[in-house]
Structure formats: C-alpha cells, structure tokens
Protein backbone atom coordinates (compact mmCIF):
# COMPACT_ATOMS: atom_id res chain seq x y z
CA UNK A 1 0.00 0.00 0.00
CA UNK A 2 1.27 3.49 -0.58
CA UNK A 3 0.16 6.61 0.42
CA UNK A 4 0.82 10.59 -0.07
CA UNK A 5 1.51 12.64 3.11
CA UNK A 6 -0.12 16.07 1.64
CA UNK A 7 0.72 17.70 5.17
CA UNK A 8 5.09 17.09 3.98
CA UNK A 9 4.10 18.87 0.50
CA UNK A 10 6.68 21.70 0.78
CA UNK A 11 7.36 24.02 -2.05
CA UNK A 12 10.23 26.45 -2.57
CA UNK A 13 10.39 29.42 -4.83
CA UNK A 14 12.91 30.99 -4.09
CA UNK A 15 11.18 34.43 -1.55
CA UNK A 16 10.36 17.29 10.93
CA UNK A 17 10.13 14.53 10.29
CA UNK A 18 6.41 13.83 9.99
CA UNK A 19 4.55 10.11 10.47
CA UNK A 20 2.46 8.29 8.60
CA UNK A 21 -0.92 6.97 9.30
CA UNK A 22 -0.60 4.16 6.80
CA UNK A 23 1.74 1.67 9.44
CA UNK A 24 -1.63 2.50 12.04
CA UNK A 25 -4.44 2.12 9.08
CA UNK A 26 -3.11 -1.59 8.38
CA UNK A 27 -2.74 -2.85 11.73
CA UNK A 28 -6.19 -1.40 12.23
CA UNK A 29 -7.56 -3.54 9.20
CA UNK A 30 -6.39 -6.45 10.64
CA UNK A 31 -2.68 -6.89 8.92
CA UNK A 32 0.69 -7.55 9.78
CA UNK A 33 3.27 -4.93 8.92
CA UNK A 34 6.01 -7.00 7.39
CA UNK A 35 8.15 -4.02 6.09
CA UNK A 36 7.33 -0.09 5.88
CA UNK A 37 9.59 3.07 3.94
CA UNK A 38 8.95 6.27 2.98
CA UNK A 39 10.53 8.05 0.24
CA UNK A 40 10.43 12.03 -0.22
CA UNK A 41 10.25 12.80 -3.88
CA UNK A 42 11.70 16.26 -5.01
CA UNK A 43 11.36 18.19 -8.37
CA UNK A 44 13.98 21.02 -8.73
CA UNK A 45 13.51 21.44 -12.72
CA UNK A 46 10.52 22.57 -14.29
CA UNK A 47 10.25 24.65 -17.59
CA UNK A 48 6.68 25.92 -17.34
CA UNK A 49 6.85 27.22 -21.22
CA UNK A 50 7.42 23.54 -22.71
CA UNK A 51 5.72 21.10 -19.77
CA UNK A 52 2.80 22.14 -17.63
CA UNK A 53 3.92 19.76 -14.81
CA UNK A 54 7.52 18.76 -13.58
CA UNK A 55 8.01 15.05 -14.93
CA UNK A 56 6.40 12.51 -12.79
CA UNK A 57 4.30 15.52 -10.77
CA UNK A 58 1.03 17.26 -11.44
CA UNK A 59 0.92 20.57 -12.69
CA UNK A 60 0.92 23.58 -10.34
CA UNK A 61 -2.45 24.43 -11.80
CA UNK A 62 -3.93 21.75 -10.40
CA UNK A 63 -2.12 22.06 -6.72
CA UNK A 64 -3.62 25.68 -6.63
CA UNK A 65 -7.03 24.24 -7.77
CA UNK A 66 -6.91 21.78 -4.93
CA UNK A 67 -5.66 24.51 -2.95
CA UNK A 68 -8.59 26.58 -2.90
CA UNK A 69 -10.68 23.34 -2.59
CA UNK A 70 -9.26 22.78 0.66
CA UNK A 71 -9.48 26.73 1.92
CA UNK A 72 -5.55 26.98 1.84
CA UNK A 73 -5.93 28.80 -0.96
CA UNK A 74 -8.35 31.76 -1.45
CA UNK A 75 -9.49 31.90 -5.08
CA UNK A 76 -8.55 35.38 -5.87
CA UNK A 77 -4.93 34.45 -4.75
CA UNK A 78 -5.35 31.64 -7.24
CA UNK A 79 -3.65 33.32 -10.30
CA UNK A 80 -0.64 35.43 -8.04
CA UNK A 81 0.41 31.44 -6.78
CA UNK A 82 0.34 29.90 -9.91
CA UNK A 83 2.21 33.28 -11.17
CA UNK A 84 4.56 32.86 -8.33
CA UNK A 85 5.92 29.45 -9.06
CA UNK A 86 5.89 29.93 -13.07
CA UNK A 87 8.64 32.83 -12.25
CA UNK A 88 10.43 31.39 -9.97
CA UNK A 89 10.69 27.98 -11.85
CA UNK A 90 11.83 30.46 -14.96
CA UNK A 91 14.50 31.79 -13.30
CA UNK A 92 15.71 28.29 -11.49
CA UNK A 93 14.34 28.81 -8.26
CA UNK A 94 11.81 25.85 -8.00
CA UNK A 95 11.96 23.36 -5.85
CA UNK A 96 8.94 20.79 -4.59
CA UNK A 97 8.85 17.92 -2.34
CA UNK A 98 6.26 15.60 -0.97
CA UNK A 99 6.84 12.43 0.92
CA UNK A 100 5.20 9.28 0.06
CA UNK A 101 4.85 5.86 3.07
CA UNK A 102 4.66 2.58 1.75
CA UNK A 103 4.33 -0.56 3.60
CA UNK A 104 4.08 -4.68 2.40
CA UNK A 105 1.72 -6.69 4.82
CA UNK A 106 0.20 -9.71 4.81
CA UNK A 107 -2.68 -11.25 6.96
CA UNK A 108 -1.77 -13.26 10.18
C-alpha cells in the first residue's frame, strides 16, 4: 500500500520529520506490517513554457485548484500562486517535495 503525506508537500520558490498513518491504518484492518519506507520525492527542474507539470508531478495548476478546494488557498490568490511558481521555476528557483509511506503486509 502506498500513500501521499499532503501535510510534507513543501514548495520552494525561491522568496520534521512527519509520520504516517498508513503503518496505524493496516494494523487497524487487521494486517501484519512485514516491512514499511517512505521516500520524499523532489522536483527542482521545471520549464513551465514547454511542460505544464515537472516530470512525474502534477501541474501547479492543479495544486492551486486543490488549494482553494481545501481553503488553503483563497481563489482570488489563485492566479498570483500559480504566477509565483511559473517565475520562480523560470529563473531556477523551483523546488517541490512531498513524501510518500509505503508498507508490504500480509494477513496473520
């Protein structure tokens, strides 16, 4: 099983060790952890004019989007953040990072 920690998403523009739920959700269910990891995945390149996402990520459009679905985001700040990182990812100051869990279990 694998799954996102939104609450690690940290993103850099230039201007703790968290835990995971997931080791807790399978025990819960009934499973034996047999092995757990977590990996934080980091995008420091991104060319906005050729790609709308950095490879292997969504697209910052669709993080503000989300954003303002989850009141992080207002909407009328919308269009400034996605602003915000297409200039700063223009002029090599981009950097994202999110960490993802992952554990293997099997039933007793």
């Amino acid at each position: 099983m694998i799954d996102t920690d939104w609450s690690t998403l940290a993103i850099d523009v230039g201007d703790n060790d968290l835990a995971s739920r997931l080791p807790d959700l399978v025990q819960t269910a009934g499973l034996t952890p047999l092995a757990k990891t977590a990996q934080a995945h980091t995008w420091t390149e991104r060319n906005p004019d050729e790609f709308p996402a950095p490879d292997g990520c969504f697209s910052m459009e669709s993080l503000a989007d989300d954003l303002v679905t989850a009141n992080q985001l207002a909407p009328e700040e919308l269009a400034a953040f996605v602003s915000t990182i297409r200039t700063a990812a223009l002029r090599n100051q981009f950097s994202i990072s999110l960490t993802m869990f992952a554990v293997i279990a099997a039933t007793p």
